[in-house]
PDB file of N, CA and C in Angstrom:
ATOM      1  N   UNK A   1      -0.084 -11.537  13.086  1.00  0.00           N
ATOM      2  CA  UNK A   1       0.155 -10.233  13.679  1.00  0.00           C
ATOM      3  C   UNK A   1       1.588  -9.775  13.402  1.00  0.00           C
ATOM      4  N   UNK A   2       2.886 -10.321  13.595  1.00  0.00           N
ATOM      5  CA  UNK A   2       3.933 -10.167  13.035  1.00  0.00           C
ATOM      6  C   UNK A   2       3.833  -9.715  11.948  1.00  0.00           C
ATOM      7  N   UNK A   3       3.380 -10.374  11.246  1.00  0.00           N
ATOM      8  CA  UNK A   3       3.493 -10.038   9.526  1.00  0.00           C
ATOM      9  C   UNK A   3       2.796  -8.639   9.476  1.00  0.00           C
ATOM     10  N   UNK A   4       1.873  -8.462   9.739  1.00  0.00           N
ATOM     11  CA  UNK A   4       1.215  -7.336   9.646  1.00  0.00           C
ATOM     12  C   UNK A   4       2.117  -5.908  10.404  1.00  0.00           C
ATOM     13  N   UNK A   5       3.326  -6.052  11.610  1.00  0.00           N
ATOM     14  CA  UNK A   5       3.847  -5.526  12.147  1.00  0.00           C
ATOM     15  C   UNK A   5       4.811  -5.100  11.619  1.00  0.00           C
ATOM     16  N   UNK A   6       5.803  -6.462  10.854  1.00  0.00           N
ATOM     17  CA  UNK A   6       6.878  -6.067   9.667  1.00  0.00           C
ATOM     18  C   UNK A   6       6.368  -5.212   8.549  1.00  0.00           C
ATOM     19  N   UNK A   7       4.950  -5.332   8.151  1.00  0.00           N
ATOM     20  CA  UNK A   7       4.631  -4.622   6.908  1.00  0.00           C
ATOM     21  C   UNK A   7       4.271  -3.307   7.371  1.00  0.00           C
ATOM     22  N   UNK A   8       4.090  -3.004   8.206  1.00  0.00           N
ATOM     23  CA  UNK A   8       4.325  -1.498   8.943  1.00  0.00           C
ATOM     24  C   UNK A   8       4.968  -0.582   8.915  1.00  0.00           C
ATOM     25  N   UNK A   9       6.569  -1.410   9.756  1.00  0.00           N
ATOM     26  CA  UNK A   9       7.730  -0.914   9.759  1.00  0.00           C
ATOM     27  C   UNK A   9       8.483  -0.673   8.297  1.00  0.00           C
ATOM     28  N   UNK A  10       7.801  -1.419   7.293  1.00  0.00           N
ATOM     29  CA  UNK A  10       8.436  -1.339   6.528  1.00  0.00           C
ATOM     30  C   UNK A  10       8.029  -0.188   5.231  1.00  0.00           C
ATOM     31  N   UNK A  11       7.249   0.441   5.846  1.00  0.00           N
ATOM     32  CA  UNK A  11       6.293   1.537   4.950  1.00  0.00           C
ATOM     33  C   UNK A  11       6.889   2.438   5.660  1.00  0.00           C
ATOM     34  N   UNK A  12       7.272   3.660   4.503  1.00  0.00           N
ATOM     35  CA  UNK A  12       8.113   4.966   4.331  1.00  0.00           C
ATOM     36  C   UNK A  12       7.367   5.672   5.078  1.00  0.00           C
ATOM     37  N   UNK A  13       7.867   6.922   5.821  1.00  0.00           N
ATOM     38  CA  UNK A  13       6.771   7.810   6.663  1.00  0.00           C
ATOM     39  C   UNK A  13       6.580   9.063   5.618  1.00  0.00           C
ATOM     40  N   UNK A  14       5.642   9.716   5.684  1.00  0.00           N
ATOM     41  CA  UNK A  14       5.241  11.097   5.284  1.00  0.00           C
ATOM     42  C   UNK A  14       4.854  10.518   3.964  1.00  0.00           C
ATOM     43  N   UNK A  15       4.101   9.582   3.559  1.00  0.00           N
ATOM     44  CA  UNK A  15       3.635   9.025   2.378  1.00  0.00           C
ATOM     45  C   UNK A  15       2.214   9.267   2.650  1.00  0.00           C
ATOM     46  N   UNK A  16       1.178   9.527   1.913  1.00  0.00           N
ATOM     47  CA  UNK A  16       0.008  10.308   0.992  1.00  0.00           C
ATOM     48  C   UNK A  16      -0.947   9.256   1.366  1.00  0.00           C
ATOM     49  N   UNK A  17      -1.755   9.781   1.907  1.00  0.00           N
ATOM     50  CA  UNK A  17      -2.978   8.582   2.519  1.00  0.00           C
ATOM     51  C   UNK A  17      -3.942   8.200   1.242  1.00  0.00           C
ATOM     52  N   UNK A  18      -4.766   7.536   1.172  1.00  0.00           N
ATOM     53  CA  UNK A  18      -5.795   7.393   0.279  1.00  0.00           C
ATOM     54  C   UNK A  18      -7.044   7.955   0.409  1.00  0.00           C
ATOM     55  N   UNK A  19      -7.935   7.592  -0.124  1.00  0.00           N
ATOM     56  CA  UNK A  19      -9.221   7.970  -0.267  1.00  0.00           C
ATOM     57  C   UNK A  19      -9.962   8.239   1.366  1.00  0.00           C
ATOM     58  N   UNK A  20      -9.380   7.159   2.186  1.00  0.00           N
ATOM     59  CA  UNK A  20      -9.869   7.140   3.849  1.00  0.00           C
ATOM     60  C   UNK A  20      -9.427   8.033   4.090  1.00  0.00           C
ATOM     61  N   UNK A  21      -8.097   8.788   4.137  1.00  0.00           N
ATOM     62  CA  UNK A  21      -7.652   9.758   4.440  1.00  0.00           C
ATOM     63  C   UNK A  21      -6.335   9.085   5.695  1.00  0.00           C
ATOM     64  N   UNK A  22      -6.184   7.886   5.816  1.00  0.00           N
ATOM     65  CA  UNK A  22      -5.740   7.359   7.211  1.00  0.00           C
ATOM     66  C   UNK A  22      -3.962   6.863   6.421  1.00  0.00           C
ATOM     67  N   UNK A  23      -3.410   7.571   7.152  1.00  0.00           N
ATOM     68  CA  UNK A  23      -1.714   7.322   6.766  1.00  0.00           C
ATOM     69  C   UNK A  23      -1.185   6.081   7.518  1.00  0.00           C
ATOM     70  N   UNK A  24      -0.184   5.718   7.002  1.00  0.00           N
ATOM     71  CA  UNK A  24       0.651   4.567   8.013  1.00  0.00           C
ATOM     72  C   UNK A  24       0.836   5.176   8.970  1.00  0.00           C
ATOM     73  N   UNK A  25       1.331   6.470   9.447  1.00  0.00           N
ATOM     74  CA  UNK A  25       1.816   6.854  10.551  1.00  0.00           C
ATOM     75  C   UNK A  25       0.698   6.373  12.016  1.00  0.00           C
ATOM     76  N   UNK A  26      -0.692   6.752  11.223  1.00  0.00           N
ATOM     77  CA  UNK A  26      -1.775   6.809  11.874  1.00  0.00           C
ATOM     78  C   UNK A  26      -1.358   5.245  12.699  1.00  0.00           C
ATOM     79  N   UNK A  27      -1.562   4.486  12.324  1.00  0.00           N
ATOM     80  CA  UNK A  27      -1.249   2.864  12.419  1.00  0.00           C
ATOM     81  C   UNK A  27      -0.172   2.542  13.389  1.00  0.00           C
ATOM     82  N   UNK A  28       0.716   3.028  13.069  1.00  0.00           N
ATOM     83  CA  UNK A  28       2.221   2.989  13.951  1.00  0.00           C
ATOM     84  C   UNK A  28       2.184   3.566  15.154  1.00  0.00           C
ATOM     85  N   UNK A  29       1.552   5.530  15.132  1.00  0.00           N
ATOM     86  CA  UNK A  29       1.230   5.583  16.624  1.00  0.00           C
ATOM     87  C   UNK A  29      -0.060   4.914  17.366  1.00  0.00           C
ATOM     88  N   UNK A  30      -0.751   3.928  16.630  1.00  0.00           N
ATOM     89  CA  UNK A  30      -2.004   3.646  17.289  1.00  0.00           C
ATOM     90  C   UNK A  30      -2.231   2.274  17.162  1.00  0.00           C
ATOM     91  N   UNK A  31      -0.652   1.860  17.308  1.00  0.00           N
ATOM     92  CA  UNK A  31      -0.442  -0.078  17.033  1.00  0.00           C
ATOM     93  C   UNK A  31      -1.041  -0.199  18.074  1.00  0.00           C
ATOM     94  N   UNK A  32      -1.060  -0.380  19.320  1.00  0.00           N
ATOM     95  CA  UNK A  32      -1.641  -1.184  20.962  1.00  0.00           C
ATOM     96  C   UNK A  32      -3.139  -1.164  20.527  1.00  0.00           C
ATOM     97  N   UNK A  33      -3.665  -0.090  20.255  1.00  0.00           N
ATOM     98  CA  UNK A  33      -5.198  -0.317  19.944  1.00  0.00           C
ATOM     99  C   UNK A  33      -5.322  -0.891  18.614  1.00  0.00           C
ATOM    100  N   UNK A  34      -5.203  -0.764  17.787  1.00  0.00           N
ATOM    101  CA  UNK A  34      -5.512  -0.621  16.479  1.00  0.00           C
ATOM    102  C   UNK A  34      -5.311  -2.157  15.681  1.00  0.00           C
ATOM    103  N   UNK A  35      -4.362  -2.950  16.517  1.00  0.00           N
ATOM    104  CA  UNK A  35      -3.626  -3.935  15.748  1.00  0.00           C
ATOM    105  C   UNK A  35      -4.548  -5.160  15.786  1.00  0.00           C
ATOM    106  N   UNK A  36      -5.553  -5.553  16.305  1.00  0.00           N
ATOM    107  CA  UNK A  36      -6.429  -6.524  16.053  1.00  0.00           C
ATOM    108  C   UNK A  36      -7.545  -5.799  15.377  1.00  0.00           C
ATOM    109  N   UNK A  37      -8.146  -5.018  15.442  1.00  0.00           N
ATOM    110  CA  UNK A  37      -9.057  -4.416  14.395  1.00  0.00           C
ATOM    111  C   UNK A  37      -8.492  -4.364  12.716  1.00  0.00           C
ATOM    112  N   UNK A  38      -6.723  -4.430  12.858  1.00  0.00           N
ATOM    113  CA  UNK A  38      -6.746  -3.757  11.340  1.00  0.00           C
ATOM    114  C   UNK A  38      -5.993  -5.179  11.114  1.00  0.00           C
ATOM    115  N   UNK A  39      -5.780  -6.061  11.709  1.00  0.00           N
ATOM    116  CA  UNK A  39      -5.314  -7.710  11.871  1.00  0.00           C
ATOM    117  C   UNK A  39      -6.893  -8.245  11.144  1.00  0.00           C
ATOM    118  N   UNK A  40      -7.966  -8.162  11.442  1.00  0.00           N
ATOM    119  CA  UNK A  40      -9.388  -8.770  11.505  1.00  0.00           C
ATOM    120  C   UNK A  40      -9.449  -7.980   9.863  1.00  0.00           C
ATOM    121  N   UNK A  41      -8.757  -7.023   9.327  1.00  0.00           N
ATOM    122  CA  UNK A  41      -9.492  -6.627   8.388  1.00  0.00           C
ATOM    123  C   UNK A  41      -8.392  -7.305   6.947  1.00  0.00           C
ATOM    124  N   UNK A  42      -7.342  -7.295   7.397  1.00  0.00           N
ATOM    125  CA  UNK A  42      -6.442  -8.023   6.812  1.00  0.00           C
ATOM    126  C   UNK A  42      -6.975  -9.847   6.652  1.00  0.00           C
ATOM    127  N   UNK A  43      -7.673 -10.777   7.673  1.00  0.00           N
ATOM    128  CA  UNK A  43      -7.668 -11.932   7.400  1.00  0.00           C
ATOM    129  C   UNK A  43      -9.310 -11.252   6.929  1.00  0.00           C
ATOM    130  N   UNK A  44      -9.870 -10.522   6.433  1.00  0.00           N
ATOM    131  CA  UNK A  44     -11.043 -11.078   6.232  1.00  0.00           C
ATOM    132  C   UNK A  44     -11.038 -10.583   4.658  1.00  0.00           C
ATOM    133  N   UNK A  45      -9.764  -9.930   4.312  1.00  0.00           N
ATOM    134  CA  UNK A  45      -9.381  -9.749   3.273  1.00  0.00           C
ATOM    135  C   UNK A  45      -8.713 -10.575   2.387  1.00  0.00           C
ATOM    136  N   UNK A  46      -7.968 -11.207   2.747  1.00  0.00           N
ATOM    137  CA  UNK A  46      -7.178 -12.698   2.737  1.00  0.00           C
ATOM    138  C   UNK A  46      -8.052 -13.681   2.753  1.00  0.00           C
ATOM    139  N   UNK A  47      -8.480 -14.087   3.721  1.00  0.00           N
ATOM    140  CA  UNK A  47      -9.392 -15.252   4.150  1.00  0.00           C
ATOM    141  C   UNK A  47     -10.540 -15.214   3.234  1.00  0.00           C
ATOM    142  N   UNK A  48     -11.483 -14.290   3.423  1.00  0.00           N
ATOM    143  CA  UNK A  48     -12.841 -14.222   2.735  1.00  0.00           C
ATOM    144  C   UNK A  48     -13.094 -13.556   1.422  1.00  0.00           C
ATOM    145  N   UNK A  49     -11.952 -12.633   0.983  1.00  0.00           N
ATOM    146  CA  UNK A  49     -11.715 -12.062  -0.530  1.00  0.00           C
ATOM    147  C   UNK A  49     -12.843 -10.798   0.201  1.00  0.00           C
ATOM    148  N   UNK A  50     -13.141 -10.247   0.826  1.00  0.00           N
ATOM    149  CA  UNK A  50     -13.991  -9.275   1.894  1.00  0.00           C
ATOM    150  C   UNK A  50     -13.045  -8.000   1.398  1.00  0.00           C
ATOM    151  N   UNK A  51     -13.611  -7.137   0.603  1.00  0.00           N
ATOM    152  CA  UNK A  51     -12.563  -5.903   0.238  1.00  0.00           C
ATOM    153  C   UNK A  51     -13.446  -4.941  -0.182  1.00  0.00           C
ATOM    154  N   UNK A  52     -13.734  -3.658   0.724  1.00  0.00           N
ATOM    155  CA  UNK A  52     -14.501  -3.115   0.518  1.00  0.00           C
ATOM    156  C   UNK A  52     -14.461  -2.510  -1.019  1.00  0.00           C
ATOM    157  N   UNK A  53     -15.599  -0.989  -1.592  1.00  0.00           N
ATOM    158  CA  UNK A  53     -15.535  -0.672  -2.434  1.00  0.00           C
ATOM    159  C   UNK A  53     -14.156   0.469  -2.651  1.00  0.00           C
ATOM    160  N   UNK A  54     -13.984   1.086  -1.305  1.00  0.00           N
ATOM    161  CA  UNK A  54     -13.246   1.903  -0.916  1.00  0.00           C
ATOM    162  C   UNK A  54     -11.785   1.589  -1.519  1.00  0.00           C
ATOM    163  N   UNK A  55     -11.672   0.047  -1.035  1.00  0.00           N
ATOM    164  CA  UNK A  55     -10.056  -0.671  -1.639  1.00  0.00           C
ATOM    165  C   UNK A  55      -9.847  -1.037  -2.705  1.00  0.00           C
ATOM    166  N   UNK A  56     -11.167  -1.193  -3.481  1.00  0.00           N
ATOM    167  CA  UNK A  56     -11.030  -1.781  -4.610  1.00  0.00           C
ATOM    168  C   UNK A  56     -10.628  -0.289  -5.639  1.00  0.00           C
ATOM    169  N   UNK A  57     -10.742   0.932  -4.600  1.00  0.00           N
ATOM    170  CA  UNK A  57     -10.696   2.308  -6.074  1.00  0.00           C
ATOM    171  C   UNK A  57      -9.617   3.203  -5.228  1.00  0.00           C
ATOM    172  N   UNK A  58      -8.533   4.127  -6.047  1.00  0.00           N
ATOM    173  CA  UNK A  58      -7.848   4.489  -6.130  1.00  0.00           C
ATOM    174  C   UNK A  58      -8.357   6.071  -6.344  1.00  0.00           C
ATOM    175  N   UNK A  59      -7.329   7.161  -6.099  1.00  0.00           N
ATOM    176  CA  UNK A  59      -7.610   8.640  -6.105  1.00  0.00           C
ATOM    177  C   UNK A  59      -6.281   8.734  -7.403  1.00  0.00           C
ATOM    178  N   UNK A  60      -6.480   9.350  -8.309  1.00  0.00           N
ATOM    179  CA  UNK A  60      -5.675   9.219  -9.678  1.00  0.00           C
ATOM    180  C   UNK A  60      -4.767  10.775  -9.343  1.00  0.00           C
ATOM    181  N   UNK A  61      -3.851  11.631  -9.087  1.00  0.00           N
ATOM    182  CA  UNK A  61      -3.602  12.631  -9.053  1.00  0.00           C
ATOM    183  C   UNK A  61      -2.289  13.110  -9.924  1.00  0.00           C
ATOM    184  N   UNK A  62      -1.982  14.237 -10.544  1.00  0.00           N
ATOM    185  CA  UNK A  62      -1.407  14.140 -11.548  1.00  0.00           C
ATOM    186  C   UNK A  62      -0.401  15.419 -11.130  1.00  0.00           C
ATOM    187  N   UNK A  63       0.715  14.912 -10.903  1.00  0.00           N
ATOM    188  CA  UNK A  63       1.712  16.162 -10.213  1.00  0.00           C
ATOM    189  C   UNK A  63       2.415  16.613 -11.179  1.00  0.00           C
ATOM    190  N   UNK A  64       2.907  17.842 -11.357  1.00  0.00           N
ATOM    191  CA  UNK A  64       3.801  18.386 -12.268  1.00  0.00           C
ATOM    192  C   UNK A  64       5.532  17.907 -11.683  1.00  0.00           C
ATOM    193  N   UNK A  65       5.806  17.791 -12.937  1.00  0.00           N
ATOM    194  CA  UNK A  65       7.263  17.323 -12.963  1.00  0.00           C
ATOM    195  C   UNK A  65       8.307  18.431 -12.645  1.00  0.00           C
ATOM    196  N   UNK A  66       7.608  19.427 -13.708  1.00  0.00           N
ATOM    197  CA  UNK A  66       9.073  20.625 -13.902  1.00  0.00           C
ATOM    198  C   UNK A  66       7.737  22.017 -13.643  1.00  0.00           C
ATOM    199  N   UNK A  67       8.380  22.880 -13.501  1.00  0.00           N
ATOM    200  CA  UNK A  67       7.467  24.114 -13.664  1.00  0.00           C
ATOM    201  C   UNK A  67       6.552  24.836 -14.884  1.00  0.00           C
ATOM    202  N   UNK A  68       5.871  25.207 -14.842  1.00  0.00           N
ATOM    203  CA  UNK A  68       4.511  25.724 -15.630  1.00  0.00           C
ATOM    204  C   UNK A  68       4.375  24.407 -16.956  1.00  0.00           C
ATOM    205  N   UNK A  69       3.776  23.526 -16.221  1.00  0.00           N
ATOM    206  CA  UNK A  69       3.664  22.294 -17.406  1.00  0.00           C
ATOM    207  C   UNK A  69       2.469  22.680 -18.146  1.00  0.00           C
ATOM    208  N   UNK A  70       2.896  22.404 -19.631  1.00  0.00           N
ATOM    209  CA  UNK A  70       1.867  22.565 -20.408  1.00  0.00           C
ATOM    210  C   UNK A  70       1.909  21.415 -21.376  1.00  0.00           C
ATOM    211  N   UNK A  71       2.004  19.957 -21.418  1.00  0.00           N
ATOM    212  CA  UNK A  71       1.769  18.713 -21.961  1.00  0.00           C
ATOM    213  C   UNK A  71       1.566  17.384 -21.082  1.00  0.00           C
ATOM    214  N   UNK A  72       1.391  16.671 -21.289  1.00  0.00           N
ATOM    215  CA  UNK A  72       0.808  15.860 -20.383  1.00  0.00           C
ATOM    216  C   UNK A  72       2.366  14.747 -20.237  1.00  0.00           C
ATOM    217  N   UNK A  73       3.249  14.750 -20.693  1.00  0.00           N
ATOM    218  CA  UNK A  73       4.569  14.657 -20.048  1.00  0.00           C
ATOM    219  C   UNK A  73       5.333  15.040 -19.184  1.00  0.00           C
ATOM    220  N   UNK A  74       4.458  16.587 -18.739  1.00  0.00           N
ATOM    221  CA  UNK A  74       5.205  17.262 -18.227  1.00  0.00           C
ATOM    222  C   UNK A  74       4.702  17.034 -16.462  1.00  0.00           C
ATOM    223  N   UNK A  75       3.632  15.967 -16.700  1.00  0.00           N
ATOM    224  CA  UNK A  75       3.334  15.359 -15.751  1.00  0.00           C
ATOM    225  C   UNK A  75       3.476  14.127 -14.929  1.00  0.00           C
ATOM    226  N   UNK A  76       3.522  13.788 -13.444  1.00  0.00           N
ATOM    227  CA  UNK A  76       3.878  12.528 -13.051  1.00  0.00           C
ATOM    228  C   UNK A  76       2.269  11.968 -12.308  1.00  0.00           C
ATOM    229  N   UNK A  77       1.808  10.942 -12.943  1.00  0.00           N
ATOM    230  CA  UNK A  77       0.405  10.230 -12.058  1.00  0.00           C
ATOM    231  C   UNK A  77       0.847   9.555 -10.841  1.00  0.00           C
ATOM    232  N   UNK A  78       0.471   9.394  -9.832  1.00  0.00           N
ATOM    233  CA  UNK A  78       0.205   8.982  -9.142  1.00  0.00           C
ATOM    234  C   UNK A  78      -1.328   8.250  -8.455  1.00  0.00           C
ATOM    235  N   UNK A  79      -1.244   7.376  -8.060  1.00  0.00           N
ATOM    236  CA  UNK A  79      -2.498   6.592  -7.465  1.00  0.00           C
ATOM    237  C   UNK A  79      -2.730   6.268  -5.994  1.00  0.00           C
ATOM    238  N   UNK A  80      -2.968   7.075  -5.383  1.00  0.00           N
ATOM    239  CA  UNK A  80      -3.465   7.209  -4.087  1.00  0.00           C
ATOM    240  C   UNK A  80      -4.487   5.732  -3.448  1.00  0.00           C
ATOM    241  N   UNK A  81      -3.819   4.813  -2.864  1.00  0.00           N
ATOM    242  CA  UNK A  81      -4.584   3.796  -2.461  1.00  0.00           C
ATOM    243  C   UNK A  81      -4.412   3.662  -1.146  1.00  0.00           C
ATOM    244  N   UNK A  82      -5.629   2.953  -0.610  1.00  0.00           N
ATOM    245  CA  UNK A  82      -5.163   3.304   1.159  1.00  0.00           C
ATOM    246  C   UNK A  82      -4.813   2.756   1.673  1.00  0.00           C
ATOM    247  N   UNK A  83      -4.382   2.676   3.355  1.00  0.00           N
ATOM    248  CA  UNK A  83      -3.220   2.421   3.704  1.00  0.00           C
ATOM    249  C   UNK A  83      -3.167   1.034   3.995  1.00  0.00           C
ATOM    250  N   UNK A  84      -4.689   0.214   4.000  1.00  0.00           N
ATOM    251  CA  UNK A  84      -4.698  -1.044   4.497  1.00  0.00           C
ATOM    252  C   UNK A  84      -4.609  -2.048   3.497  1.00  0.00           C
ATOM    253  N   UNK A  85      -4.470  -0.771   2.234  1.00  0.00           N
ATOM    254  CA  UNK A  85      -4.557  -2.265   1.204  1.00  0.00           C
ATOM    255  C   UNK A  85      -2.722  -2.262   0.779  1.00  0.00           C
ATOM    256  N   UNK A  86      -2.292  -1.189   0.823  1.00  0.00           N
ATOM    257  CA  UNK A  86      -0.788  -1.027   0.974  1.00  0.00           C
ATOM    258  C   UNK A  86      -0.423  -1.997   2.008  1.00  0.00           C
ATOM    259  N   UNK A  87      -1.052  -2.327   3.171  1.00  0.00           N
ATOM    260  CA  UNK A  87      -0.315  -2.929   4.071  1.00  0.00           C
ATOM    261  C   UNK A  87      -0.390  -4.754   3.679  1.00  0.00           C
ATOM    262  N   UNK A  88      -1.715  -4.628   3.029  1.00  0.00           N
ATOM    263  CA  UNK A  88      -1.942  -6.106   2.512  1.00  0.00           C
ATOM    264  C   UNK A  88      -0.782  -6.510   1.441  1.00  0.00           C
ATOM    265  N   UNK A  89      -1.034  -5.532   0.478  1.00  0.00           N
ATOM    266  CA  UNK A  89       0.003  -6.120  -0.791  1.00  0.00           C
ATOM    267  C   UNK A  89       1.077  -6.351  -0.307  1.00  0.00           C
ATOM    268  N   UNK A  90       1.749  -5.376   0.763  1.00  0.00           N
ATOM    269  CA  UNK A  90       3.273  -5.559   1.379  1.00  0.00           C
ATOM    270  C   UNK A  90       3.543  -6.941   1.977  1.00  0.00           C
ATOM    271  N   UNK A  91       2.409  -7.552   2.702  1.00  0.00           N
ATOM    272  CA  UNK A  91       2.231  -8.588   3.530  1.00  0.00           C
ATOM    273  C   UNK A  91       2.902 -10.124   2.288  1.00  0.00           C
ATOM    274  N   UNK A  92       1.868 -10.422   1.082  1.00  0.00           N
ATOM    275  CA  UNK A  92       1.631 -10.697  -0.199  1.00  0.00           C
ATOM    276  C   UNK A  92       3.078 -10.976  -0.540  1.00  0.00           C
ATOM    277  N   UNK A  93       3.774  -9.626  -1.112  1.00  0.00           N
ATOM    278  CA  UNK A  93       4.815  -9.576  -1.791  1.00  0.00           C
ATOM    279  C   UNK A  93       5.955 -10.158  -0.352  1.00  0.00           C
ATOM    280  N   UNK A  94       5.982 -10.053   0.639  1.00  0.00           N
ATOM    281  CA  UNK A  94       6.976 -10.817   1.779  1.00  0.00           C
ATOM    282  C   UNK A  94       6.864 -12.329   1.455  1.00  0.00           C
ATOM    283  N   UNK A  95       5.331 -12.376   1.413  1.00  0.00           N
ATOM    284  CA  UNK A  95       5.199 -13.721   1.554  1.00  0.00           C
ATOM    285  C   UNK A  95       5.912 -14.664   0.238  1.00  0.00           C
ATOM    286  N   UNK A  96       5.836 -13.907  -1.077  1.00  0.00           N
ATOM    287  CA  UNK A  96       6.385 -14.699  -2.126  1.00  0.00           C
ATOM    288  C   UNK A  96       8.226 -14.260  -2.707  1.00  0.00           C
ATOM    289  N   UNK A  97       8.202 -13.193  -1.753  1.00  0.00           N
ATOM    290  CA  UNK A  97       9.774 -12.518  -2.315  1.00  0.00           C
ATOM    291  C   UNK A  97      10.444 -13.797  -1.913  1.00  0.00           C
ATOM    292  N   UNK A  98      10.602 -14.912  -1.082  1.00  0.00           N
ATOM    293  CA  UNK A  98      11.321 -16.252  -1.607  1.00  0.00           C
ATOM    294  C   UNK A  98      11.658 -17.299  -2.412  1.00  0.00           C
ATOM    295  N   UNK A  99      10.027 -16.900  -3.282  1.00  0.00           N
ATOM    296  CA  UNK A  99      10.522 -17.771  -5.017  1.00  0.00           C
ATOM    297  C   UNK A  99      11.131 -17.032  -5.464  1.00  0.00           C
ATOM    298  N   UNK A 100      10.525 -15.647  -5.719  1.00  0.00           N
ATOM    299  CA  UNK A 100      10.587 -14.605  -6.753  1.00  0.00           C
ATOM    300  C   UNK A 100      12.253 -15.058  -7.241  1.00  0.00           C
ATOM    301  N   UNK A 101      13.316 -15.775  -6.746  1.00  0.00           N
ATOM    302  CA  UNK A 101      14.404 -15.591  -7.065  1.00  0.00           C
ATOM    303  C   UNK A 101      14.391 -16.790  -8.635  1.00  0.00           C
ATOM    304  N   UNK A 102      13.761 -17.393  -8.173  1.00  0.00           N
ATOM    305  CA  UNK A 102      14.091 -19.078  -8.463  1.00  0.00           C
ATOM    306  C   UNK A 102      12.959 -18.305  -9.642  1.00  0.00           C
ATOM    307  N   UNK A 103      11.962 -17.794 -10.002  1.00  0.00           N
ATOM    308  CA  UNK A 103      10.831 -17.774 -11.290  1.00  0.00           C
ATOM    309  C   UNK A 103      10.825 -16.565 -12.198  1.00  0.00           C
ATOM    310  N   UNK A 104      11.956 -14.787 -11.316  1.00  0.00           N
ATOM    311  CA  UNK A 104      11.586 -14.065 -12.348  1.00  0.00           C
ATOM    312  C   UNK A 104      13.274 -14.122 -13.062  1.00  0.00           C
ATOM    313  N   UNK A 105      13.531 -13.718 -14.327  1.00  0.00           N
ATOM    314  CA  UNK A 105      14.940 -13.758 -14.749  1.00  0.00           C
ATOM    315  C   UNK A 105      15.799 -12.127 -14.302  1.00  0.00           C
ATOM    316  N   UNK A 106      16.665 -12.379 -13.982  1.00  0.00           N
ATOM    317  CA  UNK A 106      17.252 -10.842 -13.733  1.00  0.00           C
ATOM    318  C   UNK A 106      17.174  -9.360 -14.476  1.00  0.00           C
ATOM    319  N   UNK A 107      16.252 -10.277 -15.686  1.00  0.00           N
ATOM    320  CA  UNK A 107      16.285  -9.034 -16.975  1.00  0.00           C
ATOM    321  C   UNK A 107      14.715  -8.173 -16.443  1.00  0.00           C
ATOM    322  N   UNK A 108      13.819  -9.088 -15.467  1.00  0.00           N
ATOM    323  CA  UNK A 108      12.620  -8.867 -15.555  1.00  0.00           C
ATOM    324  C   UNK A 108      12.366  -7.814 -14.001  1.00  0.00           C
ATOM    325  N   UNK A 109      12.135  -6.975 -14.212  1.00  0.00           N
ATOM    326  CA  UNK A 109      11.727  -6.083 -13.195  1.00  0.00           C
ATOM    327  C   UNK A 109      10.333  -5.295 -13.302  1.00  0.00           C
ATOM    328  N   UNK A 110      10.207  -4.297 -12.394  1.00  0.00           N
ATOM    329  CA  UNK A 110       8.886  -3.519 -12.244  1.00  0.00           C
ATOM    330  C   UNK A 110       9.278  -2.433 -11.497  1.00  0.00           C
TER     331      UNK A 110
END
């Protein structure tokens, strides 16, 4: 439950829900209820590899960069994924950002 609490706090506000339509914010004002239901969906995601079809697909959307774009540079993609699988990967990447020092080289980023 912690973990799932830090990976909360640690998600930007006014960020773009996914396909569910359900934002972090949603989550944050509705931690007291919400936090063993979306705890149960996290270990059964973890635990049982249990991931709906919903998480497994992304909303592809393609924003303009500069005004009246007419090439496909002139565009930025984005991938709309929802908020529980954002909260999983965040969980994931906490959990290993303590090797990460010791296995990637300083040249290697993302």
């Amino acid at each position: 439950m912690e973990e799932l609490l830090q990976a909360a706090k640690q998600g930007k506000p006014k960020k773009a829900p996914g396909q569910a339509g359900i934002c972090l914010e949603f989550f944050k004002k509705t931690w007291k209820v919400t936090k063993y239901d979306l705890l149960e969906v996290m270990n059964n995601m973890y635990r049982d590899g249990i991931i709906s079809d919903q998480q497994h697909c992304g909303i592809l959307v393609c924003l303009p960069i500069k005004p009246d774009p007419t090439r496909t540079e002139d565009y930025r993609d984005l991938t709309l994924i929802n908020t529980d699988y954002k909260l999983f990967t965040r969980i994931i990447a906490n959990r290993l950002r303590p090797w990460l020092a010791g296995i990637l080289q300083p040249s290697q980023n993302c």
